[in-house]
C-alpha atoms as a PDB file:
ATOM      1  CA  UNK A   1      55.757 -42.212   3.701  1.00  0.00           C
ATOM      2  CA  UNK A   2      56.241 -45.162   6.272  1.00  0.00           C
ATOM      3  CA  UNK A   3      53.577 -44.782   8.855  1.00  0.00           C
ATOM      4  CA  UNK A   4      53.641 -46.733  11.948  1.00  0.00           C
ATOM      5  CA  UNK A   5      50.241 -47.781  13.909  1.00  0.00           C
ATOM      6  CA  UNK A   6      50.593 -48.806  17.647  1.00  0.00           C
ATOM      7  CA  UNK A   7      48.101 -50.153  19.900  1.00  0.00           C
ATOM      8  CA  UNK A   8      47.507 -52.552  22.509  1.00  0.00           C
ATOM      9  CA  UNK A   9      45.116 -55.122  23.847  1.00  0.00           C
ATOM     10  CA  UNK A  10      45.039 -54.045  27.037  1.00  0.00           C
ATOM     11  CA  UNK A  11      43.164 -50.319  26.632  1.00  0.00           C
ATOM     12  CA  UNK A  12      40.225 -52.702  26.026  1.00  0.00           C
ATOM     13  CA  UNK A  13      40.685 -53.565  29.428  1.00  0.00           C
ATOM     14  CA  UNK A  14      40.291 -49.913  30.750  1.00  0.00           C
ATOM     15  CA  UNK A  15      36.658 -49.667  31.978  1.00  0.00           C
ATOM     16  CA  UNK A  16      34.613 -46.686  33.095  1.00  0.00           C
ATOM     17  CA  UNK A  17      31.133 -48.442  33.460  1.00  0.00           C
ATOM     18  CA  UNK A  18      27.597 -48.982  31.602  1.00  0.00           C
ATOM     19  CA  UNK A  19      26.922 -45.691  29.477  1.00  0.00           C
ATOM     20  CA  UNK A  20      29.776 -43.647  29.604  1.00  0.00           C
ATOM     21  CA  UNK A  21      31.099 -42.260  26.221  1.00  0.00           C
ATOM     22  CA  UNK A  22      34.916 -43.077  26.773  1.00  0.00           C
ATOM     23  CA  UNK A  23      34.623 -47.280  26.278  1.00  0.00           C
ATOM     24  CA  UNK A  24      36.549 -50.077  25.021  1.00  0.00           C
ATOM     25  CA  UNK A  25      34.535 -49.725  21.641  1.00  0.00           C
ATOM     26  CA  UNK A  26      36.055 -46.634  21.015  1.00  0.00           C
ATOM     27  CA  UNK A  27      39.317 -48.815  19.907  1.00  0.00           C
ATOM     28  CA  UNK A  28      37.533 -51.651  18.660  1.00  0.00           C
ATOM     29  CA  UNK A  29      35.978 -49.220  15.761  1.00  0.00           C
ATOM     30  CA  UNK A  30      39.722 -48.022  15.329  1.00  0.00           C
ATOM     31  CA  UNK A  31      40.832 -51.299  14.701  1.00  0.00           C
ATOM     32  CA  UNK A  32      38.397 -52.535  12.408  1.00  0.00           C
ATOM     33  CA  UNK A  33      38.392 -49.496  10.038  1.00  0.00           C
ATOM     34  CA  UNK A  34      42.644 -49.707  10.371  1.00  0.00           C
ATOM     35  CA  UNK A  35      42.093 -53.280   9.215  1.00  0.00           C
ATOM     36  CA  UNK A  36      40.369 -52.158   5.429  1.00  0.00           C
ATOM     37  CA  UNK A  37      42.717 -52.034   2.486  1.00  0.00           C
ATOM     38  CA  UNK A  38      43.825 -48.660   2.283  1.00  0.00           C
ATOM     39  CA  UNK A  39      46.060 -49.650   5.350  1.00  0.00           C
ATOM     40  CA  UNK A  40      47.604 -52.643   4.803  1.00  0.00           C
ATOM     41  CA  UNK A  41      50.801 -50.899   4.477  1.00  0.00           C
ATOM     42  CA  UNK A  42      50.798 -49.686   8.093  1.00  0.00           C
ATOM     43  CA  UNK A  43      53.719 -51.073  10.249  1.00  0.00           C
ATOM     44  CA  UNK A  44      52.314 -52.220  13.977  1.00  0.00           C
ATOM     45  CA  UNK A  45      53.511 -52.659  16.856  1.00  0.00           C
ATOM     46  CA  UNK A  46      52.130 -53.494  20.582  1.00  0.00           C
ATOM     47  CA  UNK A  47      52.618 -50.686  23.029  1.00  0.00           C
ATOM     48  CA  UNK A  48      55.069 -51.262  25.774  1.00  0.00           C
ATOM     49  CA  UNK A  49      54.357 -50.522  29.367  1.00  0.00           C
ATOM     50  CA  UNK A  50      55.683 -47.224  30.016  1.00  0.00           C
ATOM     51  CA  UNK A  51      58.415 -46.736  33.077  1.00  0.00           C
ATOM     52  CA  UNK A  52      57.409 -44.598  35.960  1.00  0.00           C
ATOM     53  CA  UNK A  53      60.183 -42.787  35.874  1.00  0.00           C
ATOM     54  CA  UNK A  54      59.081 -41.867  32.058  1.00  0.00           C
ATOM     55  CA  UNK A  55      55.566 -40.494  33.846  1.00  0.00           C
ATOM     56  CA  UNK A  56      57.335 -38.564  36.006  1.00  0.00           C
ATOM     57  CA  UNK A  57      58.584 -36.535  33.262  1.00  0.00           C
ATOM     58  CA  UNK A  58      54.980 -34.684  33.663  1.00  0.00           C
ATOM     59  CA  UNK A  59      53.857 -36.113  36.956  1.00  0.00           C
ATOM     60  CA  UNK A  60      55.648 -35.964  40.107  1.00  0.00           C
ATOM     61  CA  UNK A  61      56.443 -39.394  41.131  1.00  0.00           C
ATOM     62  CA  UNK A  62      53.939 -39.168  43.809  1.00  0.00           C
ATOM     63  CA  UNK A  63      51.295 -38.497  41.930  1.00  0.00           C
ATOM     64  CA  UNK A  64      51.782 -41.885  39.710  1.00  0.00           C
ATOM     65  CA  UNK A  65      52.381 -43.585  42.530  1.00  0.00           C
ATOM     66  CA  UNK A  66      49.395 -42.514  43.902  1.00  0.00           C
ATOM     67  CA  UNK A  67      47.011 -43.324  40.941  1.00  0.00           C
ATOM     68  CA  UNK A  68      48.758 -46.825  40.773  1.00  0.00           C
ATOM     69  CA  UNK A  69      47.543 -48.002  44.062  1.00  0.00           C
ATOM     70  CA  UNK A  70      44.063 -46.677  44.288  1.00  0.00           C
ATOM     71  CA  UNK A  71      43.756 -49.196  41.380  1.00  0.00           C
ATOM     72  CA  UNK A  72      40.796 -51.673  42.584  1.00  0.00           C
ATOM     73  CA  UNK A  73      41.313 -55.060  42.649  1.00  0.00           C
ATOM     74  CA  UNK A  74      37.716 -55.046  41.236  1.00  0.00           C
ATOM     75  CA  UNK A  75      34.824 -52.722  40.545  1.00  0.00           C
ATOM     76  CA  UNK A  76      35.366 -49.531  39.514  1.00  0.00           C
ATOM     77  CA  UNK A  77      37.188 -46.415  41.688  1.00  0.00           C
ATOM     78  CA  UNK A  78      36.493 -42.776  40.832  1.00  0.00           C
ATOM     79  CA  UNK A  79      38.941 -40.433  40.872  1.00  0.00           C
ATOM     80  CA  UNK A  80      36.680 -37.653  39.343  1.00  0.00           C
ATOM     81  CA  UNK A  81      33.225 -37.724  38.561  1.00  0.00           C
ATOM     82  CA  UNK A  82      33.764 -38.699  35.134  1.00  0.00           C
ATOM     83  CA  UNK A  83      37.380 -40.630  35.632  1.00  0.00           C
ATOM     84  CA  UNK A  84      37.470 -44.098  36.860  1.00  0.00           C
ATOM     85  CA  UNK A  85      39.986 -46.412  37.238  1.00  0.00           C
ATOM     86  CA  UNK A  86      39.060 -50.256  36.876  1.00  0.00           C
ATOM     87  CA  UNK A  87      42.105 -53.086  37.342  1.00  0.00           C
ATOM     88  CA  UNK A  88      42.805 -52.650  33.923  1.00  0.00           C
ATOM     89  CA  UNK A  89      43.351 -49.276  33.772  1.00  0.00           C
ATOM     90  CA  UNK A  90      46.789 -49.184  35.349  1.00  0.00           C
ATOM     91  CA  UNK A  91      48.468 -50.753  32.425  1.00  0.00           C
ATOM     92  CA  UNK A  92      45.960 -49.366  29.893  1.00  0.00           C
ATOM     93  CA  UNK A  93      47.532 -46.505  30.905  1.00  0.00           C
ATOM     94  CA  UNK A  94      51.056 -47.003  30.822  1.00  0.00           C
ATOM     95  CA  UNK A  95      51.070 -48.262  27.505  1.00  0.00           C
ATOM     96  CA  UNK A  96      49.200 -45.450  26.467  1.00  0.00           C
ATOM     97  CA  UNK A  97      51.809 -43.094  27.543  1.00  0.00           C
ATOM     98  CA  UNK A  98      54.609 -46.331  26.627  1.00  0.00           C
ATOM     99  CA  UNK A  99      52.972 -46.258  23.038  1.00  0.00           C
ATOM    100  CA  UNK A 100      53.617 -42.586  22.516  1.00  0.00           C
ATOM    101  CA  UNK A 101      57.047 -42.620  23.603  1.00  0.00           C
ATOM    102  CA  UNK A 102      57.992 -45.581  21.646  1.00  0.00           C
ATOM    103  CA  UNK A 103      56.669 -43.564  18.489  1.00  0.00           C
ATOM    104  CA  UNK A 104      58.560 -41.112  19.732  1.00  0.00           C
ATOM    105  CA  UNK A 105      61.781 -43.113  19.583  1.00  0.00           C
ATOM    106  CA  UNK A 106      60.690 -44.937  16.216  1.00  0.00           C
ATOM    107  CA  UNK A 107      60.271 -41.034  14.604  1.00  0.00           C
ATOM    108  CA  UNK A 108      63.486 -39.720  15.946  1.00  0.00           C
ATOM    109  CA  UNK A 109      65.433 -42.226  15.077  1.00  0.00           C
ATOM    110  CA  UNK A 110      64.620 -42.634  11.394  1.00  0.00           C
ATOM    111  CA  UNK A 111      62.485 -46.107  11.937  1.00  0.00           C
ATOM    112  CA  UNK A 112      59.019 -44.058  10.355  1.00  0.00           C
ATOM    113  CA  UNK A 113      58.092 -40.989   9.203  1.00  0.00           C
ATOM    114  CA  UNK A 114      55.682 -40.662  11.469  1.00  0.00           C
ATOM    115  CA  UNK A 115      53.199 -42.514  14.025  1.00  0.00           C
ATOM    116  CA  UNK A 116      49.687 -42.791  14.917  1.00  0.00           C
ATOM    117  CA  UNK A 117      49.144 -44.434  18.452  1.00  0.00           C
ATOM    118  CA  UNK A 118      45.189 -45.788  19.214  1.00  0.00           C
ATOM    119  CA  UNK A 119      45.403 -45.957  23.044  1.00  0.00           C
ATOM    120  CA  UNK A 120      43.103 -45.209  25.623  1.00  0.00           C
ATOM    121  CA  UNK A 121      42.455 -43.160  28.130  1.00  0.00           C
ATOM    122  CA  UNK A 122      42.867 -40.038  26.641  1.00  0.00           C
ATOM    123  CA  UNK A 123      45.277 -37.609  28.257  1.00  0.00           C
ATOM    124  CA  UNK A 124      44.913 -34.476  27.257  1.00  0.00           C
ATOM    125  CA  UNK A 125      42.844 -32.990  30.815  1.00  0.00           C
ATOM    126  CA  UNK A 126      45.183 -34.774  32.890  1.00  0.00           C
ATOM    127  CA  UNK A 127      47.329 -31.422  34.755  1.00  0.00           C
ATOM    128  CA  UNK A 128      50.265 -32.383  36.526  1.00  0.00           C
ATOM    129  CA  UNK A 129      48.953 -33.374  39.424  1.00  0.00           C
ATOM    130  CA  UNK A 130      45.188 -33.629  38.740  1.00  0.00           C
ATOM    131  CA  UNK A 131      43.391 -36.695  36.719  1.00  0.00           C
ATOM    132  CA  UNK A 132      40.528 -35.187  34.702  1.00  0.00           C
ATOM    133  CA  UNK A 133      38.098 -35.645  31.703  1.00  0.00           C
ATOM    134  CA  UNK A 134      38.498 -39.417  31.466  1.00  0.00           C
ATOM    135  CA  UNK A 135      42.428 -38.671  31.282  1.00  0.00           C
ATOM    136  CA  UNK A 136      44.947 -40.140  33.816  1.00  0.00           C
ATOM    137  CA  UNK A 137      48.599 -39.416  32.145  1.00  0.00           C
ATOM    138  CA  UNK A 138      48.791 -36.424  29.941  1.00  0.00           C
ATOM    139  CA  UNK A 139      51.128 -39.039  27.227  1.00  0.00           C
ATOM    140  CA  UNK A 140      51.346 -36.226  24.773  1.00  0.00           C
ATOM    141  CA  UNK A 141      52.809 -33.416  27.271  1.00  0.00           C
ATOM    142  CA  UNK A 142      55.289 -37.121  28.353  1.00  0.00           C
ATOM    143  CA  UNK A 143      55.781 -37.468  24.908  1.00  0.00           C
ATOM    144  CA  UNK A 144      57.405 -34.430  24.379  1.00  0.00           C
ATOM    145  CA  UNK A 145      59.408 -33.735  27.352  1.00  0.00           C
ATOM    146  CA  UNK A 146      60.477 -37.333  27.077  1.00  0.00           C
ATOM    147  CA  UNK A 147      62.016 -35.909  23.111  1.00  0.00           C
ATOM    148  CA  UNK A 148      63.771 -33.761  24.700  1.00  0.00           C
ATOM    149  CA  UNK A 149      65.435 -35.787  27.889  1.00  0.00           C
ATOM    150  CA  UNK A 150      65.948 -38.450  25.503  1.00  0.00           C
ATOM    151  CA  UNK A 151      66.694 -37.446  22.275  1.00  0.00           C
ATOM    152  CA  UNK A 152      68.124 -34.121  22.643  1.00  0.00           C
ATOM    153  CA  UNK A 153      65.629 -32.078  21.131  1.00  0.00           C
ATOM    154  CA  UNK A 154      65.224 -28.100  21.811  1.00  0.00           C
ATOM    155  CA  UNK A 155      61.775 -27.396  20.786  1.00  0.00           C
ATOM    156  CA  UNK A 156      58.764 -29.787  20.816  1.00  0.00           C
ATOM    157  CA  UNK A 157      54.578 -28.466  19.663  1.00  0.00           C
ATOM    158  CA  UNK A 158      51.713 -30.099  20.433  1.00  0.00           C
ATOM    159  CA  UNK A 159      48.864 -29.502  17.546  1.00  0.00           C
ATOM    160  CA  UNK A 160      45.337 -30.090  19.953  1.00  0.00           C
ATOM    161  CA  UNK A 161      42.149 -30.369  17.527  1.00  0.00           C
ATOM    162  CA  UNK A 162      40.264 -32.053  20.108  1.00  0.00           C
ATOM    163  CA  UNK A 163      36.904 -30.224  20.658  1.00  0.00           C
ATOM    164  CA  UNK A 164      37.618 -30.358  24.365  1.00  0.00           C
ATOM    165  CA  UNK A 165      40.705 -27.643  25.262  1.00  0.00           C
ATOM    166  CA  UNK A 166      43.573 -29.845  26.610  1.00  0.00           C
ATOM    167  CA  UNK A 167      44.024 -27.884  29.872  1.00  0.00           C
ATOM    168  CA  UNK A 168      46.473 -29.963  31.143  1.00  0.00           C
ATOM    169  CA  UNK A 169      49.207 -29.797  28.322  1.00  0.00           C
ATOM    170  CA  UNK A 170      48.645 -26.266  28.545  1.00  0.00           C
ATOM    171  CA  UNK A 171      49.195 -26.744  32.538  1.00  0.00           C
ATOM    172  CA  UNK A 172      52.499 -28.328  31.982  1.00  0.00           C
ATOM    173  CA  UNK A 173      53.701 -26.136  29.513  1.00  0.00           C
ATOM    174  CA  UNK A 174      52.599 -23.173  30.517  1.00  0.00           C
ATOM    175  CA  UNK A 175      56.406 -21.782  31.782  1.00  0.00           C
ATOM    176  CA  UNK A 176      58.279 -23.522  29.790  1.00  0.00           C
ATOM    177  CA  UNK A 177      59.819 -21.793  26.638  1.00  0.00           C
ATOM    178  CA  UNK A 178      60.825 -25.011  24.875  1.00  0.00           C
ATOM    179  CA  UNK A 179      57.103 -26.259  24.468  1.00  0.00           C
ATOM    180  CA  UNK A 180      54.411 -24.867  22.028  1.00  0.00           C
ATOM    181  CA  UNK A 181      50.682 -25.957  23.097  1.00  0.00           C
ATOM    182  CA  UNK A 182      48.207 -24.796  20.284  1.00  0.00           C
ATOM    183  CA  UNK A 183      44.642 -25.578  20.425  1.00  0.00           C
ATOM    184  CA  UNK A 184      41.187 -25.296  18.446  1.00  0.00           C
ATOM    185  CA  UNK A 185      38.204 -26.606  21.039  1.00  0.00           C
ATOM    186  CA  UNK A 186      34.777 -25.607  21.428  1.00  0.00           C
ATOM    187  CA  UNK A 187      34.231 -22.706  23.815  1.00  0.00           C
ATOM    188  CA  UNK A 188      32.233 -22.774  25.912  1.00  0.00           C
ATOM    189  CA  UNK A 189      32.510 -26.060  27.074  1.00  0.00           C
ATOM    190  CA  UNK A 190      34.146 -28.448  29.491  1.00  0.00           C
ATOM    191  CA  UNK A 191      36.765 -27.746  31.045  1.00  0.00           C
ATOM    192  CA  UNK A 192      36.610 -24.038  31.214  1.00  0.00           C
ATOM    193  CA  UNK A 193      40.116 -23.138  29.657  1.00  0.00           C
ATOM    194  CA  UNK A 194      41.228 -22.366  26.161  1.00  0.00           C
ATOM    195  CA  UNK A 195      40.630 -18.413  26.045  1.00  0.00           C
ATOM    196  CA  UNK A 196      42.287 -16.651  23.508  1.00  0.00           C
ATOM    197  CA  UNK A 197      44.229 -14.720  26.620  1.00  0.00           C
ATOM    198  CA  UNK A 198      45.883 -17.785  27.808  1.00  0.00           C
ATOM    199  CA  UNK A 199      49.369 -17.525  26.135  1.00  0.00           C
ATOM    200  CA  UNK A 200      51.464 -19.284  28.756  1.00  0.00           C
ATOM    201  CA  UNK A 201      54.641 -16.984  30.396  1.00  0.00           C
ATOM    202  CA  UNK A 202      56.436 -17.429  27.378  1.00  0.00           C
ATOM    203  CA  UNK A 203      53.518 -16.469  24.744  1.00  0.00           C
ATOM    204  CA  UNK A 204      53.870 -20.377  23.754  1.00  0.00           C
ATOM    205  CA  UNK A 205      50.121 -21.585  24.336  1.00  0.00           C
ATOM    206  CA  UNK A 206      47.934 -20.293  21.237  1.00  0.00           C
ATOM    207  CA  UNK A 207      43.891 -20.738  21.719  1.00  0.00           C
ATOM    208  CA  UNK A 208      41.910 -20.697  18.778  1.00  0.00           C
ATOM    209  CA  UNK A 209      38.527 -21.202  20.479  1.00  0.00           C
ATOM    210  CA  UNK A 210      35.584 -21.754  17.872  1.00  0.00           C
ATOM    211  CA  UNK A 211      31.253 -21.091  18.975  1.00  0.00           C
ATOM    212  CA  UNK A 212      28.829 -23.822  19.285  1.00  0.00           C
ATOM    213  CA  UNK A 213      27.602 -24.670  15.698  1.00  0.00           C
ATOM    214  CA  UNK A 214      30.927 -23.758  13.997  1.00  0.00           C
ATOM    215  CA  UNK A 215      32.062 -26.302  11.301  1.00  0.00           C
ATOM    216  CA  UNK A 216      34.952 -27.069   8.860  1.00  0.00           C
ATOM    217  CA  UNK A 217      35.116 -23.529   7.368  1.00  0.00           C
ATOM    218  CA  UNK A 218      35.641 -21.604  11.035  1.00  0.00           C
ATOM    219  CA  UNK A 219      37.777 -24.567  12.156  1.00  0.00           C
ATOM    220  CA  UNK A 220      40.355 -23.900   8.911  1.00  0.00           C
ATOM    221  CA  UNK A 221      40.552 -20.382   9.224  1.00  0.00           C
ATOM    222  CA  UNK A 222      41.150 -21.048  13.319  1.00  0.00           C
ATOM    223  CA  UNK A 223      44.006 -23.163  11.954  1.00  0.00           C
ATOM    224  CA  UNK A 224      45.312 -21.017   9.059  1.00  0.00           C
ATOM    225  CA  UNK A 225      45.509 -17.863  10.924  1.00  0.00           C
ATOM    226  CA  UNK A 226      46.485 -18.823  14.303  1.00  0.00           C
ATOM    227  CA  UNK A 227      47.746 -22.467  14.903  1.00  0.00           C
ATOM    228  CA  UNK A 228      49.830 -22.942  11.958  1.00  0.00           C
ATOM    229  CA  UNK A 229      51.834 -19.545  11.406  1.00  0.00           C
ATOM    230  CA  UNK A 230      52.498 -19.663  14.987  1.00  0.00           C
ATOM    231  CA  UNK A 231      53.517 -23.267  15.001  1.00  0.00           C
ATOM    232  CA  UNK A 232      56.001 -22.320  11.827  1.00  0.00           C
ATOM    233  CA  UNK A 233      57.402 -19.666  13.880  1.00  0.00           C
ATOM    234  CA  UNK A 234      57.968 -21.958  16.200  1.00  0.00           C
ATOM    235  CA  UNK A 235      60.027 -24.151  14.544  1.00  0.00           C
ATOM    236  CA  UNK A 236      59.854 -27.572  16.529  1.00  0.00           C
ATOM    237  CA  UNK A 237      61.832 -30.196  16.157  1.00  0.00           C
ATOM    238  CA  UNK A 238      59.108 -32.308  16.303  1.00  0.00           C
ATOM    239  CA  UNK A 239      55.288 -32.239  16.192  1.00  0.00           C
ATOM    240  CA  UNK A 240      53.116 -34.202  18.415  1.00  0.00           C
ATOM    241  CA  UNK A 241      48.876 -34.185  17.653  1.00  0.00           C
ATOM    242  CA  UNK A 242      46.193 -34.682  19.847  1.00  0.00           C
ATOM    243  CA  UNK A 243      44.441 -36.292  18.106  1.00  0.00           C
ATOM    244  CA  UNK A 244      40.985 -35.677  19.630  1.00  0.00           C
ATOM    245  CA  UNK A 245      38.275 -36.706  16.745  1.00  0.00           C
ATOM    246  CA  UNK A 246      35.069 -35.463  18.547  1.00  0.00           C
ATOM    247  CA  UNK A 247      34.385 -32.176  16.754  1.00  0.00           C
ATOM    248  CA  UNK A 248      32.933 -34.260  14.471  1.00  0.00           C
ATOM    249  CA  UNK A 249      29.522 -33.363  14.006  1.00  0.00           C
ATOM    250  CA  UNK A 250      28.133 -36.992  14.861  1.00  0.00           C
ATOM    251  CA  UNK A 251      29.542 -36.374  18.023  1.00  0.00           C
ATOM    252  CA  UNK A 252      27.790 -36.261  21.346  1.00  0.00           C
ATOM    253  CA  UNK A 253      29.742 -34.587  23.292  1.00  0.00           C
ATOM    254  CA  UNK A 254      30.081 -31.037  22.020  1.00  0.00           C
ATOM    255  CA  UNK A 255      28.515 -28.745  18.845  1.00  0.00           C
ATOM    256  CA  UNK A 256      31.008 -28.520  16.714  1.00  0.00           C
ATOM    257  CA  UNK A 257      30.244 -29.169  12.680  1.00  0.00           C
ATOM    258  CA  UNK A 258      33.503 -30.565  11.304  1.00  0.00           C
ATOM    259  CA  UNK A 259      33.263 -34.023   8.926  1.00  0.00           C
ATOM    260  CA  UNK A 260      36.024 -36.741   8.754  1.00  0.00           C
ATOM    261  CA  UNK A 261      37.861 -34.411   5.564  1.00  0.00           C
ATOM    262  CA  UNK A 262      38.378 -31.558   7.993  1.00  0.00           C
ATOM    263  CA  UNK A 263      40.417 -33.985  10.141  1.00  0.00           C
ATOM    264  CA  UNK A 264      42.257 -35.305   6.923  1.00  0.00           C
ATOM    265  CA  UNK A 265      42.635 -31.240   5.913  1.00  0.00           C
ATOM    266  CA  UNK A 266      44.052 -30.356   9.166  1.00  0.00           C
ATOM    267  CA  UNK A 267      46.648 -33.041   9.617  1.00  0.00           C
ATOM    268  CA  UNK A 268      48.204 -32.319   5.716  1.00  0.00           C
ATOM    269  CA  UNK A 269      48.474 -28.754   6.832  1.00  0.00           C
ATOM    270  CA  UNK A 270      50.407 -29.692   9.802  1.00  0.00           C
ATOM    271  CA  UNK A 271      52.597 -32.107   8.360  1.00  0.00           C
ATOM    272  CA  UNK A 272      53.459 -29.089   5.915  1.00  0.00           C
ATOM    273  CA  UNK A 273      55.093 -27.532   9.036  1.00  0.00           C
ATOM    274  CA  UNK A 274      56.727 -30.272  10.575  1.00  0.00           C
ATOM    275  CA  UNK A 275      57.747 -31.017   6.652  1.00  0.00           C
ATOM    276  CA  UNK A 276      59.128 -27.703   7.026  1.00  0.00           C
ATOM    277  CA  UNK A 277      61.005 -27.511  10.395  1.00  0.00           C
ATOM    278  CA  UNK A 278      60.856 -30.729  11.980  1.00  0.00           C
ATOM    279  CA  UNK A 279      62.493 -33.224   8.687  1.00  0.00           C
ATOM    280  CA  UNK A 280      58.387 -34.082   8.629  1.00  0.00           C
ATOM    281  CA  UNK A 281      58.860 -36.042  12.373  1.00  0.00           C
ATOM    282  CA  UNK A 282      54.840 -36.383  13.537  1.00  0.00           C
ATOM    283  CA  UNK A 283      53.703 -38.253  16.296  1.00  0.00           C
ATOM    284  CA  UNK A 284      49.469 -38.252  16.507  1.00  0.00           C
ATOM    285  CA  UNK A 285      48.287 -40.027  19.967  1.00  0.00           C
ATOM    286  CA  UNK A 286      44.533 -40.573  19.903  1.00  0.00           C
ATOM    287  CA  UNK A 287      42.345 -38.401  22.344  1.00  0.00           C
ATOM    288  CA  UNK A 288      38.755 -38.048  22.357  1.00  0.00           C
ATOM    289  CA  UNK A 289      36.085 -39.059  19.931  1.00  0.00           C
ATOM    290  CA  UNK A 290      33.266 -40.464  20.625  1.00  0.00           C
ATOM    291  CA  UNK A 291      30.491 -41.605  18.135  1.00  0.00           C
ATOM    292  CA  UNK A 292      31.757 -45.117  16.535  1.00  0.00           C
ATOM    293  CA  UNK A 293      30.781 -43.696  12.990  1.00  0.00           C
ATOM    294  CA  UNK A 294      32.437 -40.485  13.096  1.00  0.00           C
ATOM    295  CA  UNK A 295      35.409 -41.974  14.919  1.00  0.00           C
ATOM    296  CA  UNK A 296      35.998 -44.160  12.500  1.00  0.00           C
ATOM    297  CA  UNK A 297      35.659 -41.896   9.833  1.00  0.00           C
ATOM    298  CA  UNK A 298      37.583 -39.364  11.141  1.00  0.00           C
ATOM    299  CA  UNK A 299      40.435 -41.780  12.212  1.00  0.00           C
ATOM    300  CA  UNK A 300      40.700 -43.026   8.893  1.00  0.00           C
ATOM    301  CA  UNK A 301      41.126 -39.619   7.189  1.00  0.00           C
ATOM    302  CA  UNK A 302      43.697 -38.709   9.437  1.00  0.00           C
ATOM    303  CA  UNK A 303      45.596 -41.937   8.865  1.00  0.00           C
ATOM    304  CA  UNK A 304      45.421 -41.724   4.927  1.00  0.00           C
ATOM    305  CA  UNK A 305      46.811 -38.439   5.106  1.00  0.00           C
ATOM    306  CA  UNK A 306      49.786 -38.960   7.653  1.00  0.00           C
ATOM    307  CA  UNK A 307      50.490 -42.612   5.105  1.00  0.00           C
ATOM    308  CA  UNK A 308      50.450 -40.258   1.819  1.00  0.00           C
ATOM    309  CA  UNK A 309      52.675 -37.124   3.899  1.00  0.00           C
END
């Protein structure tokens, strides 16, 4: 397998102030475990700067407009009470979303097998018209309508194991038939969504909500009997991950008991899909995550396992 790795300088540049879980750090722990032997065969690449008009895919041009001038000039702006926007943010952001469509392209187009792309923010909360959760563009729910308008492609699935439900993919796909959102998240817990009743107007959102305390064992059979037969069913064209790391149970944030092998487990069962329907096309964009150890650890299984297919 020939896995491609892209990331950028400038998400360190994307503050949110003293204490808050979703830092610069996050990628810096990335970077140094991607830098360790077993990954000296990744391809990189620098994220480009995304176009607006490649946003508005998602968002209405408005909307980006908006969040691109109530970027400070210095300090910190918040656009939520846990979303700020610092002058770096802007263009940690569009490469972000400019980092997942240029896996995209290097997937479709026979380049890699597949792509892993270490950007921050995170994107998964972000609704269409609604920053959220330390998100600002939603660049997997981009990524795959972007697929489609460039590339041709029918049907598109985003795979969510972030412990957090990613409301806004599931917001943006909710009426569209030629998008699969599946999810496994924590429940109860921020944001609210991610019932096992939410099946978008199509039936194409699948929930697999785990309790408080559940660990690798619940989160497999979550995957096994809902996500992945539903997924197959599917049959994308291509797969896109959110790759949200912070069900790990070092993590802060949430309950959940998975360790770094889940995270390896989970992306070698999906691959089998895409494998199956999709010529193996993957595209993982990183979401949450945020203990440095478990991060890391996680990150690293998930890599090995896209690099070995």
């Amino acid at each position: 397998m020939t896995t491609l790795l892209i990331t950028h300088p400038a998400s360190l540049n994307h503050l949110n102030g003293p204490g808050h879980p979703e830092r610069a750090d996050r990628i810096r722990a990335i970077a140094s475990v991607l830098e360790q032997e077993p990954f000296h065969d990744l391809a990189r690449e620098d994220a480009p700067a995304a176009a607006l008009e490649t946003i508005a895919l998602c968002h209405p041009m408005d909307y980006v407009e908006e969040i691109r001038d109530a970027a400070p000039q210095d300090g910190l702006v918040q656009l939520d009470a846990d979303t700020s926007m610092s002058p770096g943010t802007f263009e940690a952001a569009l490469r972000a979303v400019g980092g997942t469509t240029r896996a995209v392209d290097a997937v479709l187009t026979g380049e890699f097998d597949n792509a892993f792309v270490a950007q921050r923010p995170p994107g998964h909360h972000a609704e269409s018209v609604r920053p959220m959760g330390f998100c600002i563009f939603n660049q997997a729910a981009i990524a795959a309508r972007y697929a489609q308008k460039k590339h041709g492609l029918h049907r598109v699935a985003v795979v969510d194991f972030d412990v957090h439900h990613g409301n806004g993919t599931q917001e943006i796909f909710w009426s569209d038939p030629t998008l699969m959102y599946g999810s496994t998240h924590q429940m109860p817990l921020y944001p609210g969504t991610g019932a096992v009743s939410e099946r978008g107007e199509h039936d194409n959102i699948v929930n697999a909500p785990l309790r408080p305390g559940d660990g690798g064992e619940q989160f497999r059979e979550a995957m096994e009997s809902r996500i992945l037969p539903r997924l197959a069913a599917f049959g994308p064209e291509l797969v896109i991950v959110s790759a949200g790391f912070d069900a790990h149970r070092r993590d802060p944030l949430a309950n959940l008991q998975l360790v770094e092998e889940d995270f390896g487990w989970a992306t070698r069962r999906i691959m089998e899909v895409a494998n199956k329907t999709a010529q193996g096309r993957l595209v993982s964009t990183l979401e949450g995550g945020y203990d440095l150890e478990g991060l890391s650890k996680s990150t690293s299984a998930h890599v090995i396992a896209l690099m070995r297919g």
